[in-house]
PDB file of N, CA and C in Angstrom:
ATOM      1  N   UNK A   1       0.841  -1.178   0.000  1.00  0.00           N
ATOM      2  CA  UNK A   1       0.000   0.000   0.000  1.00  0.00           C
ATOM      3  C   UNK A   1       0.882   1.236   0.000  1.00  0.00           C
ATOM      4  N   UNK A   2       1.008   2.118  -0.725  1.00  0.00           N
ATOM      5  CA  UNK A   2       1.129   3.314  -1.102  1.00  0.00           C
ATOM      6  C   UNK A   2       0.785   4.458  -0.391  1.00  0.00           C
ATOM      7  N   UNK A   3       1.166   5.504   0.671  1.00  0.00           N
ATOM      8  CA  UNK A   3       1.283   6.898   0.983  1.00  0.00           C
ATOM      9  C   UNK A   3       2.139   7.493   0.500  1.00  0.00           C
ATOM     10  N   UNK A   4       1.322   8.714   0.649  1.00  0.00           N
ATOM     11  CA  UNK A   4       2.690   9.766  -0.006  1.00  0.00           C
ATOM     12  C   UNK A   4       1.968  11.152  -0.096  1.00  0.00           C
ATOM     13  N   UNK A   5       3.100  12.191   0.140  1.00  0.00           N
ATOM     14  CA  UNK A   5       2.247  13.398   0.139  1.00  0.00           C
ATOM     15  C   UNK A   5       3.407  14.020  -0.749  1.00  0.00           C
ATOM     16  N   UNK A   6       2.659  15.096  -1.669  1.00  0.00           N
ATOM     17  CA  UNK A   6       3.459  15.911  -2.596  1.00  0.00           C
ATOM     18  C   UNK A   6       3.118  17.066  -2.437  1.00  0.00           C
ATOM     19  N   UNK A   7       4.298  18.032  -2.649  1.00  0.00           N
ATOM     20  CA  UNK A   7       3.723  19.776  -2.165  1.00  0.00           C
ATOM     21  C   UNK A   7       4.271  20.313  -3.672  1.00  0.00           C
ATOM     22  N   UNK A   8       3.273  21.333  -3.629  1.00  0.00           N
ATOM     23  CA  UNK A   8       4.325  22.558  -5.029  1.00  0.00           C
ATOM     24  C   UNK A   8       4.040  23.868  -3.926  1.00  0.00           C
ATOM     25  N   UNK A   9       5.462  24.249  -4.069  1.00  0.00           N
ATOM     26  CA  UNK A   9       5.494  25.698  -2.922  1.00  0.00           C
ATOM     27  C   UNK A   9       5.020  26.621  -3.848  1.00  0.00           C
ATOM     28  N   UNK A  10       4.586  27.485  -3.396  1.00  0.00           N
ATOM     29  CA  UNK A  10       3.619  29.020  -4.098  1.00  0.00           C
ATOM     30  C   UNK A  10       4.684  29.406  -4.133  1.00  0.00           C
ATOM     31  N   UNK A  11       4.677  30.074  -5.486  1.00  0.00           N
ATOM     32  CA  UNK A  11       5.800  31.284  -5.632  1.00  0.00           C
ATOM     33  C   UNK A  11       5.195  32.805  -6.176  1.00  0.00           C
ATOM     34  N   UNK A  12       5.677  33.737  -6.910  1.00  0.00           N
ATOM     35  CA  UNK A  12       4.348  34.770  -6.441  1.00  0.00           C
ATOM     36  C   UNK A  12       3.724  34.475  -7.140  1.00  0.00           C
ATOM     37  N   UNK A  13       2.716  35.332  -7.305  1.00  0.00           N
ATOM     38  CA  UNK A  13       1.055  35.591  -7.433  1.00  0.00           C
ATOM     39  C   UNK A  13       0.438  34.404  -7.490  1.00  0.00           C
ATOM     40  N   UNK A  14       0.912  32.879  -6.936  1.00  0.00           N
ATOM     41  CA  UNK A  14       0.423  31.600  -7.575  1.00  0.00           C
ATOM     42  C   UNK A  14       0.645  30.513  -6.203  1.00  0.00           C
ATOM     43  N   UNK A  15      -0.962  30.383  -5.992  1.00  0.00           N
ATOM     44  CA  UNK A  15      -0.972  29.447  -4.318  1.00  0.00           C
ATOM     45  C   UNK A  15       0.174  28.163  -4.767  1.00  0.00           C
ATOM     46  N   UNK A  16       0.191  27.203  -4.008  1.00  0.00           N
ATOM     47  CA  UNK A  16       1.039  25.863  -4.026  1.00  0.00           C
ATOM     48  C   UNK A  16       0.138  24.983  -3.501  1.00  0.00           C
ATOM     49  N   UNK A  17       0.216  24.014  -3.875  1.00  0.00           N
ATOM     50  CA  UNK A  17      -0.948  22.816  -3.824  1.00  0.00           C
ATOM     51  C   UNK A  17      -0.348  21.674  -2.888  1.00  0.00           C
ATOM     52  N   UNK A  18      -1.110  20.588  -2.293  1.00  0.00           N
ATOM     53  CA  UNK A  18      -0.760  19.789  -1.744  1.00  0.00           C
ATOM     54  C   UNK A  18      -1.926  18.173  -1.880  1.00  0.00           C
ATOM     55  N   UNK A  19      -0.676  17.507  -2.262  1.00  0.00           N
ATOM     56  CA  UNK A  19      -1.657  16.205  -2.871  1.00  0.00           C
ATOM     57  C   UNK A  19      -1.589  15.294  -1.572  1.00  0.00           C
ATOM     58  N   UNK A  20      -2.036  14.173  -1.155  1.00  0.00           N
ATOM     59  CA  UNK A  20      -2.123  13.272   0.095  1.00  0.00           C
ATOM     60  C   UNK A  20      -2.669  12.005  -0.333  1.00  0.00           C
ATOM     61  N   UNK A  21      -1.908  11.053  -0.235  1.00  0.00           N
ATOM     62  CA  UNK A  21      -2.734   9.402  -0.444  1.00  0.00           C
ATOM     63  C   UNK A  21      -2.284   8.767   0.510  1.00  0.00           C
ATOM     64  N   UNK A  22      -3.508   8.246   0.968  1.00  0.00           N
ATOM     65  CA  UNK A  22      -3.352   7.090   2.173  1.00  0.00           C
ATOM     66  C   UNK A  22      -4.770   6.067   1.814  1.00  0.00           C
ATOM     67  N   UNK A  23      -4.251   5.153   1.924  1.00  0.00           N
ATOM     68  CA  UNK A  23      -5.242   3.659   1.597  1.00  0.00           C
ATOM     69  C   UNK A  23      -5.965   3.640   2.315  1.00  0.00           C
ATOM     70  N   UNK A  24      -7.353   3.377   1.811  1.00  0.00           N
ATOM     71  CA  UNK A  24      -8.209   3.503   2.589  1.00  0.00           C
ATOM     72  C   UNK A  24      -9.584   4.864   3.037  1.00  0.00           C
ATOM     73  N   UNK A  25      -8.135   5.739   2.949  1.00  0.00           N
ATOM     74  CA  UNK A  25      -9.063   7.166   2.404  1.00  0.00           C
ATOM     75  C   UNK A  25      -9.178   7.996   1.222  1.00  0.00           C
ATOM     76  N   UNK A  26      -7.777   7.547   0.389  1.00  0.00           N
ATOM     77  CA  UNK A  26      -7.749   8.007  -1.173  1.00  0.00           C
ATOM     78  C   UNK A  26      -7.146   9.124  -1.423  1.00  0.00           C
ATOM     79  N   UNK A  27      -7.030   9.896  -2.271  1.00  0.00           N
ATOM     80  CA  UNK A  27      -5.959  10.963  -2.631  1.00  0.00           C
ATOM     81  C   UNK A  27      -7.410  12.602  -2.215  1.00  0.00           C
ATOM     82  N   UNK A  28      -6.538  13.364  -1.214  1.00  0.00           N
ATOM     83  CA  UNK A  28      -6.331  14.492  -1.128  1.00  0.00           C
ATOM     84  C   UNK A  28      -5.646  15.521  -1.654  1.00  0.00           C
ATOM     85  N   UNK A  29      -6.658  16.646  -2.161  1.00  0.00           N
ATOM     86  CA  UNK A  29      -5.397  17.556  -2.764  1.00  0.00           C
ATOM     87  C   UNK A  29      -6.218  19.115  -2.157  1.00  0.00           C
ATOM     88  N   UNK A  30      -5.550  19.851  -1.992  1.00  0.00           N
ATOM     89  CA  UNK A  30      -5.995  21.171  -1.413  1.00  0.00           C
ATOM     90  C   UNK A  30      -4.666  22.191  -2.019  1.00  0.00           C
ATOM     91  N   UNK A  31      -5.535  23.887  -1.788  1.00  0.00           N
ATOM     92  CA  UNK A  31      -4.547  24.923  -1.746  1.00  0.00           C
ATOM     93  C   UNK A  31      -3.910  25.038  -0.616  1.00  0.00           C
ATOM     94  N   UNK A  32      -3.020  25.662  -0.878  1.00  0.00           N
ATOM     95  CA  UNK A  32      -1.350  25.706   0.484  1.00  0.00           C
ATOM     96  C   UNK A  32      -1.469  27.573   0.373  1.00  0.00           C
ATOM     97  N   UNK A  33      -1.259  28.419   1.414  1.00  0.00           N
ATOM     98  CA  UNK A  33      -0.876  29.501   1.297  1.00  0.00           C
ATOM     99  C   UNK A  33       0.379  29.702   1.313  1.00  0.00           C
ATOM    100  N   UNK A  34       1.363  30.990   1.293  1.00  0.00           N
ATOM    101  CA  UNK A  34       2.929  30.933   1.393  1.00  0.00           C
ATOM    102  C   UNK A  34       3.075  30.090   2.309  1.00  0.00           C
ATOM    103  N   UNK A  35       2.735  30.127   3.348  1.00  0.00           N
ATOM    104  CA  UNK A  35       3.436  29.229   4.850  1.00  0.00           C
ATOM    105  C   UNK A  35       2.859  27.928   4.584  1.00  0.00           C
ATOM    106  N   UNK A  36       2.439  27.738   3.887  1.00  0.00           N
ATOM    107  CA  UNK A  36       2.332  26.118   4.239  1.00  0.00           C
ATOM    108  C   UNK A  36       1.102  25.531   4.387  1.00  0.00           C
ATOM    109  N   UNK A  37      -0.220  26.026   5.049  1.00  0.00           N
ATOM    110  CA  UNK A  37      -1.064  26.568   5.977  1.00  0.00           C
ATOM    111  C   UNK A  37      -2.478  26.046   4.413  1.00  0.00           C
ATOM    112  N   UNK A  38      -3.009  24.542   4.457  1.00  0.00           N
ATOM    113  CA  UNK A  38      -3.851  24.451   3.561  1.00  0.00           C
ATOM    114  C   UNK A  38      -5.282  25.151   3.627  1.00  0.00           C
ATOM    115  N   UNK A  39      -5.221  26.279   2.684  1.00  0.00           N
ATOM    116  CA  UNK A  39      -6.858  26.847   3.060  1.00  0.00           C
ATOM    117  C   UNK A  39      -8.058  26.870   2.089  1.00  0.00           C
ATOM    118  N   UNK A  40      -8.942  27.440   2.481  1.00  0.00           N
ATOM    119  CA  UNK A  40     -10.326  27.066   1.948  1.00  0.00           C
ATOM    120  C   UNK A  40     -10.881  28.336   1.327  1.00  0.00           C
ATOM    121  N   UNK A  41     -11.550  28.116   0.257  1.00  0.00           N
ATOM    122  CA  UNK A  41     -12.318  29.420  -0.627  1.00  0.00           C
ATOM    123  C   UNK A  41     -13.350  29.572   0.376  1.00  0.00           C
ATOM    124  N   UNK A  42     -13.933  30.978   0.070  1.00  0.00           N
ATOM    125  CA  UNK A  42     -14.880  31.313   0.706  1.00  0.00           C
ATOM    126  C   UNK A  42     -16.082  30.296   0.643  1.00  0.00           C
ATOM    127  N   UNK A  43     -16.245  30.155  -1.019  1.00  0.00           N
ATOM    128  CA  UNK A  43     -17.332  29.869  -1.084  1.00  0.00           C
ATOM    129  C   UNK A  43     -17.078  27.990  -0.612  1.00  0.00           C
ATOM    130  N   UNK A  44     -16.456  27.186  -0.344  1.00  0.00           N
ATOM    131  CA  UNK A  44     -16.586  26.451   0.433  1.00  0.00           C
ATOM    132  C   UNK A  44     -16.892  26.647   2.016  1.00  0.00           C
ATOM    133  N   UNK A  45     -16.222  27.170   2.609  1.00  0.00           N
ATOM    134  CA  UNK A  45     -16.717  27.784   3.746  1.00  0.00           C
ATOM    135  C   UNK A  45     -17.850  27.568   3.755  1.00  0.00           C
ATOM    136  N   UNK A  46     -18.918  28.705   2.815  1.00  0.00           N
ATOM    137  CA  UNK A  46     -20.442  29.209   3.187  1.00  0.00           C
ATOM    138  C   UNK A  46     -20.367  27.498   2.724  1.00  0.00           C
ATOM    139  N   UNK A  47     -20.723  26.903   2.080  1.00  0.00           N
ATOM    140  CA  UNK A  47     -21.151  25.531   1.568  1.00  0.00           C
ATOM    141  C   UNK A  47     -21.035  24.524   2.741  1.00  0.00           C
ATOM    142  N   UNK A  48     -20.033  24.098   3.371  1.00  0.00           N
ATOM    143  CA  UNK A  48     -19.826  23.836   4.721  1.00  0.00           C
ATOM    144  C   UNK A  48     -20.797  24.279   5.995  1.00  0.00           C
ATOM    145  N   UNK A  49     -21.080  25.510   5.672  1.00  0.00           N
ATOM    146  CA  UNK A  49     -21.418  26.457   7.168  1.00  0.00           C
ATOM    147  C   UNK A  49     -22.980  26.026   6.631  1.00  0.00           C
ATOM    148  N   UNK A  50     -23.237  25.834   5.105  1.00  0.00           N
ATOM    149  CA  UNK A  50     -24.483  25.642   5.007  1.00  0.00           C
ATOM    150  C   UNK A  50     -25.446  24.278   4.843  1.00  0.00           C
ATOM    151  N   UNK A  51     -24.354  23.568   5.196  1.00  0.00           N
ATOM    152  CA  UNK A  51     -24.961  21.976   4.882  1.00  0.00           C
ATOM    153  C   UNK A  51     -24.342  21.135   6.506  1.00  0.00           C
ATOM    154  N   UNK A  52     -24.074  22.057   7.186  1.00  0.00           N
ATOM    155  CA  UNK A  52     -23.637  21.664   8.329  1.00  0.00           C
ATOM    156  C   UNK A  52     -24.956  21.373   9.636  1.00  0.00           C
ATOM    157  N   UNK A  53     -25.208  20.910  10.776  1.00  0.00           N
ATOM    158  CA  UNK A  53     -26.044  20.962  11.345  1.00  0.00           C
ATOM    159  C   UNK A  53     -26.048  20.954  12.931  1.00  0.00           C
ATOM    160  N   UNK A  54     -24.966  21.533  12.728  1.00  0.00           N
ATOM    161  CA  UNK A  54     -24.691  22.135  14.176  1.00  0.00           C
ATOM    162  C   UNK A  54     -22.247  21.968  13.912  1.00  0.00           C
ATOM    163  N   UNK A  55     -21.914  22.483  15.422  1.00  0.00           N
ATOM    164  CA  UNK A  55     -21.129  22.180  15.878  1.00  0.00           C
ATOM    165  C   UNK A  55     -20.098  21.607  15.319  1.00  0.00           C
ATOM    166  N   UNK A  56     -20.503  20.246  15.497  1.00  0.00           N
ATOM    167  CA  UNK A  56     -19.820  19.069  15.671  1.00  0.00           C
ATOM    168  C   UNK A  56     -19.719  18.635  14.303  1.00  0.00           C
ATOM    169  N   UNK A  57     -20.633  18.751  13.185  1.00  0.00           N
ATOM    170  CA  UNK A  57     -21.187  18.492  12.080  1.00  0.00           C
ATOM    171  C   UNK A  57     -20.180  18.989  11.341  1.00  0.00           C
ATOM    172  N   UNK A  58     -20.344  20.630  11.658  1.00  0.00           N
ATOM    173  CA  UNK A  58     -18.968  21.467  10.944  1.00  0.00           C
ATOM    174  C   UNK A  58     -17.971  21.305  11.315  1.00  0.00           C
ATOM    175  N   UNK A  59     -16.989  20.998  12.424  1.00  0.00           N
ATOM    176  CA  UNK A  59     -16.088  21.051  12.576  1.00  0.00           C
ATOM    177  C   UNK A  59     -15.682  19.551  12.166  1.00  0.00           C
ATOM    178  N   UNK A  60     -16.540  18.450  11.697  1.00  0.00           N
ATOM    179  CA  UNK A  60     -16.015  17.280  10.946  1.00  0.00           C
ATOM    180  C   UNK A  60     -15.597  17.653   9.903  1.00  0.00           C
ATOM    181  N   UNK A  61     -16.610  18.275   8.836  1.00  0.00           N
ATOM    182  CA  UNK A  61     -16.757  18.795   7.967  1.00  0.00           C
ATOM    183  C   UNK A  61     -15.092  19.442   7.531  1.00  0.00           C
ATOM    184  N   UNK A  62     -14.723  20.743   8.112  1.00  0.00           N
ATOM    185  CA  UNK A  62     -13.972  21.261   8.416  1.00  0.00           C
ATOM    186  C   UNK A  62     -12.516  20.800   8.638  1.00  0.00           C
ATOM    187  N   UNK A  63     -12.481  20.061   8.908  1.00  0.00           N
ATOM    188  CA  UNK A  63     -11.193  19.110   9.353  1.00  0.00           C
ATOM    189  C   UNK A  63     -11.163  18.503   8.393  1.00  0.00           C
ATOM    190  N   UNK A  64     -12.225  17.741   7.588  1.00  0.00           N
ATOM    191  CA  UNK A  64     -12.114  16.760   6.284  1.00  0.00           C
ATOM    192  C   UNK A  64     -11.509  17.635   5.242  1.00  0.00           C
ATOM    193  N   UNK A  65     -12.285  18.698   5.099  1.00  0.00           N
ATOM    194  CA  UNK A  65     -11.765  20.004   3.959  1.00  0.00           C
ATOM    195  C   UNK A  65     -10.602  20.236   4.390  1.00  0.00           C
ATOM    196  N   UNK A  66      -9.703  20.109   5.467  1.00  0.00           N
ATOM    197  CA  UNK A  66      -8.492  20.497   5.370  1.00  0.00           C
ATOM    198  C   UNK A  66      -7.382  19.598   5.073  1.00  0.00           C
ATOM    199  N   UNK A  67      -7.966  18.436   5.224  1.00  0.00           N
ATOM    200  CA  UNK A  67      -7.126  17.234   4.619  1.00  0.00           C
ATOM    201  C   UNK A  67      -6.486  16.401   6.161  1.00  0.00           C
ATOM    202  N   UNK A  68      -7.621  16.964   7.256  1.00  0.00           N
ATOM    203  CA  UNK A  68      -6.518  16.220   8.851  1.00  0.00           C
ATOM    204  C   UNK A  68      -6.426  14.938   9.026  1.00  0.00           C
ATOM    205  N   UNK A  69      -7.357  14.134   8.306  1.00  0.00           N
ATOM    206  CA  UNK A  69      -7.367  12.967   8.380  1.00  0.00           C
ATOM    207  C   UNK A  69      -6.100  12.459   7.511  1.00  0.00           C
ATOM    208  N   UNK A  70      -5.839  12.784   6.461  1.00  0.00           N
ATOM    209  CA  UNK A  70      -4.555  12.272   5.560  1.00  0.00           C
ATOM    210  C   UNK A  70      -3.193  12.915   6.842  1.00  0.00           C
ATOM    211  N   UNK A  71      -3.736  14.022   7.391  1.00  0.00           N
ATOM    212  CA  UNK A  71      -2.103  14.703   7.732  1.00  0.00           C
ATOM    213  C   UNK A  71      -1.682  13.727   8.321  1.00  0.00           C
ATOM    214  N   UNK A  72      -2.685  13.472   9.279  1.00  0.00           N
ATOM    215  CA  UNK A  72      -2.627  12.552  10.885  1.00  0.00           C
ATOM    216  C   UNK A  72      -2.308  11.538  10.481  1.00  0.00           C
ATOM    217  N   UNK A  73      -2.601  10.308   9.643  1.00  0.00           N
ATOM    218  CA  UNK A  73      -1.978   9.045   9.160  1.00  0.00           C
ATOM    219  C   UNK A  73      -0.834   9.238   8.733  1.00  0.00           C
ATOM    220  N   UNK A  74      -0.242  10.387   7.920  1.00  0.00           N
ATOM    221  CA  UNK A  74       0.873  10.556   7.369  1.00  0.00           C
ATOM    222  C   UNK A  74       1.819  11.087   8.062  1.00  0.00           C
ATOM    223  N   UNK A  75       1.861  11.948   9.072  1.00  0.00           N
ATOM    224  CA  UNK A  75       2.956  12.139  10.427  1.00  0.00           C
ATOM    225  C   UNK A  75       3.873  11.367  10.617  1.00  0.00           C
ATOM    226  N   UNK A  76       3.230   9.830  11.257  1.00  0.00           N
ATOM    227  CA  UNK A  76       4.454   9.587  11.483  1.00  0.00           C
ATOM    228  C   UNK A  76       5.529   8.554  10.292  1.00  0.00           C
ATOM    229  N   UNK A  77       5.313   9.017   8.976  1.00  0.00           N
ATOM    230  CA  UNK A  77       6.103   8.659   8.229  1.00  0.00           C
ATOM    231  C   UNK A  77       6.734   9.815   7.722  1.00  0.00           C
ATOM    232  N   UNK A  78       6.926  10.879   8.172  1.00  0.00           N
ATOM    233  CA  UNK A  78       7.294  12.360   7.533  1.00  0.00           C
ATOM    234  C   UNK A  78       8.510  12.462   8.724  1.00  0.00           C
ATOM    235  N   UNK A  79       9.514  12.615   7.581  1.00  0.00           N
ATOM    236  CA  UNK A  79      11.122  13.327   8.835  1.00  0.00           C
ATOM    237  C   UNK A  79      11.961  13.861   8.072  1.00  0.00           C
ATOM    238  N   UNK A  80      12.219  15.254   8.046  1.00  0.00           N
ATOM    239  CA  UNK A  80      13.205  15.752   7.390  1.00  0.00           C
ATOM    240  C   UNK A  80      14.014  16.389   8.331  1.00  0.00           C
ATOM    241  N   UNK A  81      15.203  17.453   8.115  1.00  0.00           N
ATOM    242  CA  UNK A  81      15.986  17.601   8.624  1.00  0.00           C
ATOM    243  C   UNK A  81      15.892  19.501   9.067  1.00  0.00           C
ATOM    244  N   UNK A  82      15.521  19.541   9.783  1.00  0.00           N
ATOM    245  CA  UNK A  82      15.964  21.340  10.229  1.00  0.00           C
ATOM    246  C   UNK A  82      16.129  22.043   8.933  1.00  0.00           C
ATOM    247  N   UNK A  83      15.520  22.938   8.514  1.00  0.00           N
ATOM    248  CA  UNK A  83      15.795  23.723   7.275  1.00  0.00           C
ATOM    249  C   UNK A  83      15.828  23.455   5.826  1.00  0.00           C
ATOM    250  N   UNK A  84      15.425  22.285   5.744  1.00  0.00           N
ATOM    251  CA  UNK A  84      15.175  21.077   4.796  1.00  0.00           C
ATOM    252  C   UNK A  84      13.958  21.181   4.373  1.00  0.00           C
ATOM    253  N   UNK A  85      13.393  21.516   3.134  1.00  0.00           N
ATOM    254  CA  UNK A  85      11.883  22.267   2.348  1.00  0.00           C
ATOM    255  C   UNK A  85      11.476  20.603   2.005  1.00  0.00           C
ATOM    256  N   UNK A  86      11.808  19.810   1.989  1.00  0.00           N
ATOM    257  CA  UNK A  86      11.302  18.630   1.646  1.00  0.00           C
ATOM    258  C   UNK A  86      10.916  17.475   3.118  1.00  0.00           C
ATOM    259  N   UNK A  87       9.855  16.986   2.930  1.00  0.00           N
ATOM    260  CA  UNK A  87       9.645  15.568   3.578  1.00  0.00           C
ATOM    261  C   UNK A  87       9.501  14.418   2.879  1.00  0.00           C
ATOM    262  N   UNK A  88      10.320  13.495   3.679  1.00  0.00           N
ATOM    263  CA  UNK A  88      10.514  12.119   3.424  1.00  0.00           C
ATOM    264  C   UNK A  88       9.799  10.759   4.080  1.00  0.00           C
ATOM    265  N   UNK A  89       9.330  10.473   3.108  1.00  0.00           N
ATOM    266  CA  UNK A  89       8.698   9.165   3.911  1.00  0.00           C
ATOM    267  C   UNK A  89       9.310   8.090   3.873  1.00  0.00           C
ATOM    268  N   UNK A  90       9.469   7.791   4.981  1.00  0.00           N
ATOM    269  CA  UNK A  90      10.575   6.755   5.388  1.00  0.00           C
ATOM    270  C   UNK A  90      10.659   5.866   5.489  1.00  0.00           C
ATOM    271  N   UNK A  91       9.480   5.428   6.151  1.00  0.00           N
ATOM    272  CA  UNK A  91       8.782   4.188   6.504  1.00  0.00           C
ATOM    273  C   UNK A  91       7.702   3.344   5.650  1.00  0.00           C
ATOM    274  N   UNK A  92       7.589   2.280   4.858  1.00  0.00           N
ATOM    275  CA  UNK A  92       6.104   2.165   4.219  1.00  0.00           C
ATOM    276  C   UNK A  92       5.622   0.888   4.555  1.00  0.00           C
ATOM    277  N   UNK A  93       4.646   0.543   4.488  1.00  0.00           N
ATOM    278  CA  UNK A  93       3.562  -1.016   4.570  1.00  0.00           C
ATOM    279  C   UNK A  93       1.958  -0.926   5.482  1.00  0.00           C
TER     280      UNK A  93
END
């Protein structure tokens, strides 16, 4: 089984993207701002805020749109080195 996460860093006027596969939940891809920091269009937001049904609903919601479920499986195969723009996955099976 196959993980792996791929980044393209924003350079100007142009966000950077971030792809995520983990088995089981399937490939993630979202916008990255300069820092790193994957965020959401407005109009997802309202779409979210509007198909949500309370709380708990959205903040699933919310967390799915940000990709936490891929981050969190993928952690602890991510180790790079102090000052090092790349992560490595190290570990696989």
């Amino acid at each position: 089984m196959i993980r792996f996460e791929v980044t393209e860093e924003p350079s100007p006027g142009v966000d950077g993207e971030r792809f995520m596969h983990v088995p089981g939940r399937g490939l993630f891809h979202g916008s990255t701002s300069a820092n790193g920091d994957i965020v959401l269009s407005e109009d997802r937001l309202r779409s979210l805020i509007a198909t949500s049904r309370g709380y708990e609903t959205l903040a699933h919601a919310m967390e799915k749109a940000l990709g936490g479920p891929w981050d969190a499986e993928l952690e602890p195969y991510r180790h790079a080195a102090d000052g090092v723009p790349m992560k490595l996955l190290t570990r696989v099976g």
